[in-house]
C-alpha atoms as a PDB file:
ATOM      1  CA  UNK A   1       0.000   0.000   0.000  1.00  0.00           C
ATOM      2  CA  UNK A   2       1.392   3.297  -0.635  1.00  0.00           C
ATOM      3  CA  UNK A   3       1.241   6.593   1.316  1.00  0.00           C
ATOM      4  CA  UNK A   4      -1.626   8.326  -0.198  1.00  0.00           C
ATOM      5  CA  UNK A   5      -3.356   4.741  -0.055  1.00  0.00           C
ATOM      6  CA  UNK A   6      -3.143   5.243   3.749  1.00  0.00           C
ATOM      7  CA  UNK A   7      -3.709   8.676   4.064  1.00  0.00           C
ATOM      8  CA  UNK A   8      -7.099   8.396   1.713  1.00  0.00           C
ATOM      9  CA  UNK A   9      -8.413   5.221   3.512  1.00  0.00           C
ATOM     10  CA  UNK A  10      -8.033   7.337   7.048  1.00  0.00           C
ATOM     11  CA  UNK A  11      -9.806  10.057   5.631  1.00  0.00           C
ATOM     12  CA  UNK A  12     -12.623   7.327   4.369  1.00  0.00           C
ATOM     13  CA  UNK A  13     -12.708   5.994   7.801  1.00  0.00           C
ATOM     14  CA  UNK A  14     -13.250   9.675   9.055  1.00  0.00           C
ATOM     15  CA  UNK A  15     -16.444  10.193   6.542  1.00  0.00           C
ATOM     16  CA  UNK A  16     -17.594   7.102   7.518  1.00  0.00           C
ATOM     17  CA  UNK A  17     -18.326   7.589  10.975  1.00  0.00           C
ATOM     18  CA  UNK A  18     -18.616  10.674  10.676  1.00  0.00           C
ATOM     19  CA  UNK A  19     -21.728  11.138   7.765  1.00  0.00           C
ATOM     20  CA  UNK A  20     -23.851  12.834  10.089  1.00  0.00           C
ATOM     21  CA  UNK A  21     -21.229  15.828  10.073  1.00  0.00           C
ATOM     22  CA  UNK A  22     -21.031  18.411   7.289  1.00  0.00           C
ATOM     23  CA  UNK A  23     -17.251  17.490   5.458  1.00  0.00           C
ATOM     24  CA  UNK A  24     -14.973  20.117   5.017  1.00  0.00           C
ATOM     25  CA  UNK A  25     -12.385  20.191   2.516  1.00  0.00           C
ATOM     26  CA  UNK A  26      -9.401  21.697   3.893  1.00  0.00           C
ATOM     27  CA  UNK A  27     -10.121  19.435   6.997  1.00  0.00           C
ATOM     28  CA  UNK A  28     -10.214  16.227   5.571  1.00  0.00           C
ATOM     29  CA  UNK A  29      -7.105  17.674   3.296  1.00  0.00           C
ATOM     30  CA  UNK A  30      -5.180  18.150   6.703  1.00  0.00           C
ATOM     31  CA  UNK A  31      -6.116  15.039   8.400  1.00  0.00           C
ATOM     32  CA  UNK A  32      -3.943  13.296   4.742  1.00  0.00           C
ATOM     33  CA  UNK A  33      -1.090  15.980   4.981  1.00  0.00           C
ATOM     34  CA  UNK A  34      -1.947  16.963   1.723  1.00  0.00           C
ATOM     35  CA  UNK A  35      -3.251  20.497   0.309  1.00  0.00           C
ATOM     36  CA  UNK A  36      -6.596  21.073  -0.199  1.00  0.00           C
ATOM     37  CA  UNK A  37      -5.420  21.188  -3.707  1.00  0.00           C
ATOM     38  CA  UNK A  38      -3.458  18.226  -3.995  1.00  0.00           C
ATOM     39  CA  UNK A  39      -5.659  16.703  -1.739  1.00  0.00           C
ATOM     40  CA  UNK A  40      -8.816  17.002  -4.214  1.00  0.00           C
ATOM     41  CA  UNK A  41      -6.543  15.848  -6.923  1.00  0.00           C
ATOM     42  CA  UNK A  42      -5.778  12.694  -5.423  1.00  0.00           C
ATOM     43  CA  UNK A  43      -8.618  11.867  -3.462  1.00  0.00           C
ATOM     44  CA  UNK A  44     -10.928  12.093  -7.112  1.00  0.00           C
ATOM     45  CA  UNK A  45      -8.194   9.725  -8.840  1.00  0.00           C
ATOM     46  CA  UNK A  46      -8.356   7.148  -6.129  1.00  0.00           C
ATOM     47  CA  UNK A  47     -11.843   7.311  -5.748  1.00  0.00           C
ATOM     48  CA  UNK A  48     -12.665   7.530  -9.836  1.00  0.00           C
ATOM     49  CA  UNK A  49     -15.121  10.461  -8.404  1.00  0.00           C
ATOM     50  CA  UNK A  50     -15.517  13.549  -6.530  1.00  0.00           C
ATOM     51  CA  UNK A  51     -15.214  13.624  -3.034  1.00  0.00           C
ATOM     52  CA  UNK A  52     -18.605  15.036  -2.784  1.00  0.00           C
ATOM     53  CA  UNK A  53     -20.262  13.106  -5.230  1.00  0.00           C
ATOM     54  CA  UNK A  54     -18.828  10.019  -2.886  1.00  0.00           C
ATOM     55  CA  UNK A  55     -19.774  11.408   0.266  1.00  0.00           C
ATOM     56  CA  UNK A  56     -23.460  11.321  -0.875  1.00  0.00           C
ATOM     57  CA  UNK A  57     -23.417   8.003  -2.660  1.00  0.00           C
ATOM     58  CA  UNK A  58     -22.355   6.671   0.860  1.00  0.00           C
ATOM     59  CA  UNK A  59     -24.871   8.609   2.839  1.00  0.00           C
ATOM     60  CA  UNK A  60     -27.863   7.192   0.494  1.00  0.00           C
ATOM     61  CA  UNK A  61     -25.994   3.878   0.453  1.00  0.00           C
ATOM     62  CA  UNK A  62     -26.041   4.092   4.343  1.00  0.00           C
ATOM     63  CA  UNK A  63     -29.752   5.226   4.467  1.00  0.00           C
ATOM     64  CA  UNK A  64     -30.821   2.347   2.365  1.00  0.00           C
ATOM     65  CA  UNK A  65     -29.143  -0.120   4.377  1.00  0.00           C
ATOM     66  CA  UNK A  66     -31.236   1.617   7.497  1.00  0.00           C
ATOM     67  CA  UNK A  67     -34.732   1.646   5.561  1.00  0.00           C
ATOM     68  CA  UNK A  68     -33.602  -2.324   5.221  1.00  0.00           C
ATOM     69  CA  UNK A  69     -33.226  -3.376   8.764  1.00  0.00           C
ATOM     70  CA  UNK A  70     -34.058  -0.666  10.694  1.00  0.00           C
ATOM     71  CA  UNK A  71     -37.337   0.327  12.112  1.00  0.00           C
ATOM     72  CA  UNK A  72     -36.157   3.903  12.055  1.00  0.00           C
ATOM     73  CA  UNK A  73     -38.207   6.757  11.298  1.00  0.00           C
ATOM     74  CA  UNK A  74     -37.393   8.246   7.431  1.00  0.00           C
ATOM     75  CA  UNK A  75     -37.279  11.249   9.705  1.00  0.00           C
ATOM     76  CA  UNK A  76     -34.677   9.869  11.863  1.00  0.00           C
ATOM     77  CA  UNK A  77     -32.512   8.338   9.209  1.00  0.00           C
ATOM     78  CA  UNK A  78     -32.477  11.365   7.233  1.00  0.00           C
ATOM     79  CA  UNK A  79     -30.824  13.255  10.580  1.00  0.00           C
ATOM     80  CA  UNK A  80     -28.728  10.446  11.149  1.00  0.00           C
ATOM     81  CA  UNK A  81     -27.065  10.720   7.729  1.00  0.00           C
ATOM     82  CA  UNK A  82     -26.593  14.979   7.844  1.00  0.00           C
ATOM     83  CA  UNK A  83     -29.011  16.128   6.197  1.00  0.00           C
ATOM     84  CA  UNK A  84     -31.203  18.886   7.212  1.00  0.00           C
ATOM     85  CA  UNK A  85     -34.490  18.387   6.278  1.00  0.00           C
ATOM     86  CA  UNK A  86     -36.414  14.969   5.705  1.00  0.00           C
ATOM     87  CA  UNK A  87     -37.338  16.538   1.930  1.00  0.00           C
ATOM     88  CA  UNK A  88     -33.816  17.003   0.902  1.00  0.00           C
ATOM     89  CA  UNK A  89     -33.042  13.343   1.953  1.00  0.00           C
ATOM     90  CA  UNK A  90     -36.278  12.371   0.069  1.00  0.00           C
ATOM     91  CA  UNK A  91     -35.858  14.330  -2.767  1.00  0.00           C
ATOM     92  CA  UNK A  92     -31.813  13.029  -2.789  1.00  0.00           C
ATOM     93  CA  UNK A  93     -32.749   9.398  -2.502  1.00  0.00           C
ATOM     94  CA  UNK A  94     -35.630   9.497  -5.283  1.00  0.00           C
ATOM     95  CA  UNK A  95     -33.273  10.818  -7.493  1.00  0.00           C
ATOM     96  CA  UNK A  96     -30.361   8.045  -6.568  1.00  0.00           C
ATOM     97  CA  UNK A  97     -32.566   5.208  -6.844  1.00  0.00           C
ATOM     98  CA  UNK A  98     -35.799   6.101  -8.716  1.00  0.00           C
ATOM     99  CA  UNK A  99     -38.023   5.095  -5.624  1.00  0.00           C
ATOM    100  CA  UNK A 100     -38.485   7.060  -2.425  1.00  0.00           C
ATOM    101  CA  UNK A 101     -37.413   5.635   1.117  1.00  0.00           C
ATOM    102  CA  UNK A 102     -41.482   5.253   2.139  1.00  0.00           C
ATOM    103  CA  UNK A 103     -41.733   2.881  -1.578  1.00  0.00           C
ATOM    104  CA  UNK A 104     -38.185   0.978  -1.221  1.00  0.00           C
ATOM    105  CA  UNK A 105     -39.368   0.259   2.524  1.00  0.00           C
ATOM    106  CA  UNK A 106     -42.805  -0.909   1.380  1.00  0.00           C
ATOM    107  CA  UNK A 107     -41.241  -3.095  -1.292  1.00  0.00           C
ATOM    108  CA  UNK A 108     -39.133  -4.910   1.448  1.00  0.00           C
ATOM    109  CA  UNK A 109     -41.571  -5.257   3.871  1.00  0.00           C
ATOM    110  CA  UNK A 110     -43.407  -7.084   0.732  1.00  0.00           C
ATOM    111  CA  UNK A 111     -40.608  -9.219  -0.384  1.00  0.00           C
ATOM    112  CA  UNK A 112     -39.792 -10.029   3.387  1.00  0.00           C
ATOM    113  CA  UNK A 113     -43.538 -11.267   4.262  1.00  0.00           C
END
């Protein structure tokens, strides 16, 4: 593994448990030893997409993964994953998987029965 393997999986970690927090560039950038610049760079090559565009993928990933096997409120999860308002999580998830979190949790509760 090479350095910026291990600085970029310790910044991963970081998001990770950390997805309820708002992300901040030049944070994350110090916690690698890297410029924000150089930072960006790197952490888009390694990732094969933007830092932001992963940070969302993995809160909506997460959130899924609740509406699964939690009983969780949509309300709740939505909180629990940073965003601000229940509608922005909606509106964020509809658009990443084509149903909303009250129709995917429906359609397992269906399958599951």
């Amino acid at each position: 593994m090479n350095i910026y393997q291990e600085k970029i999986n310790k910044v991963l970690s970081y998001i990770d448990f950390h997805l309820d927090e708002k992300q901040d560039l030049e944070q994350l950038a110090n916690m690698a030893f890297l410029s924000k610049f150089h930072f960006h760079r790197i952490i888009t090559s390694y990732l094969g997409e933007s830092l932001a565009t992963y940070i969302n993928r993995i809160k909506l990933e997460k959130a899924a993964t609740l509406l699964k096997y939690s009983d969780n409120a949509i309300e709740k999860i939505a909180y629990s994953i940073g965003y601000e308002t229940p509608t922005a999580f909606t509106k964020a998830f509809k658009k990443a998987f084509k149903v909303s979190p009250t129709e995917l949790r429906k359609a397992i509760a269906v399958v599951l029965i």
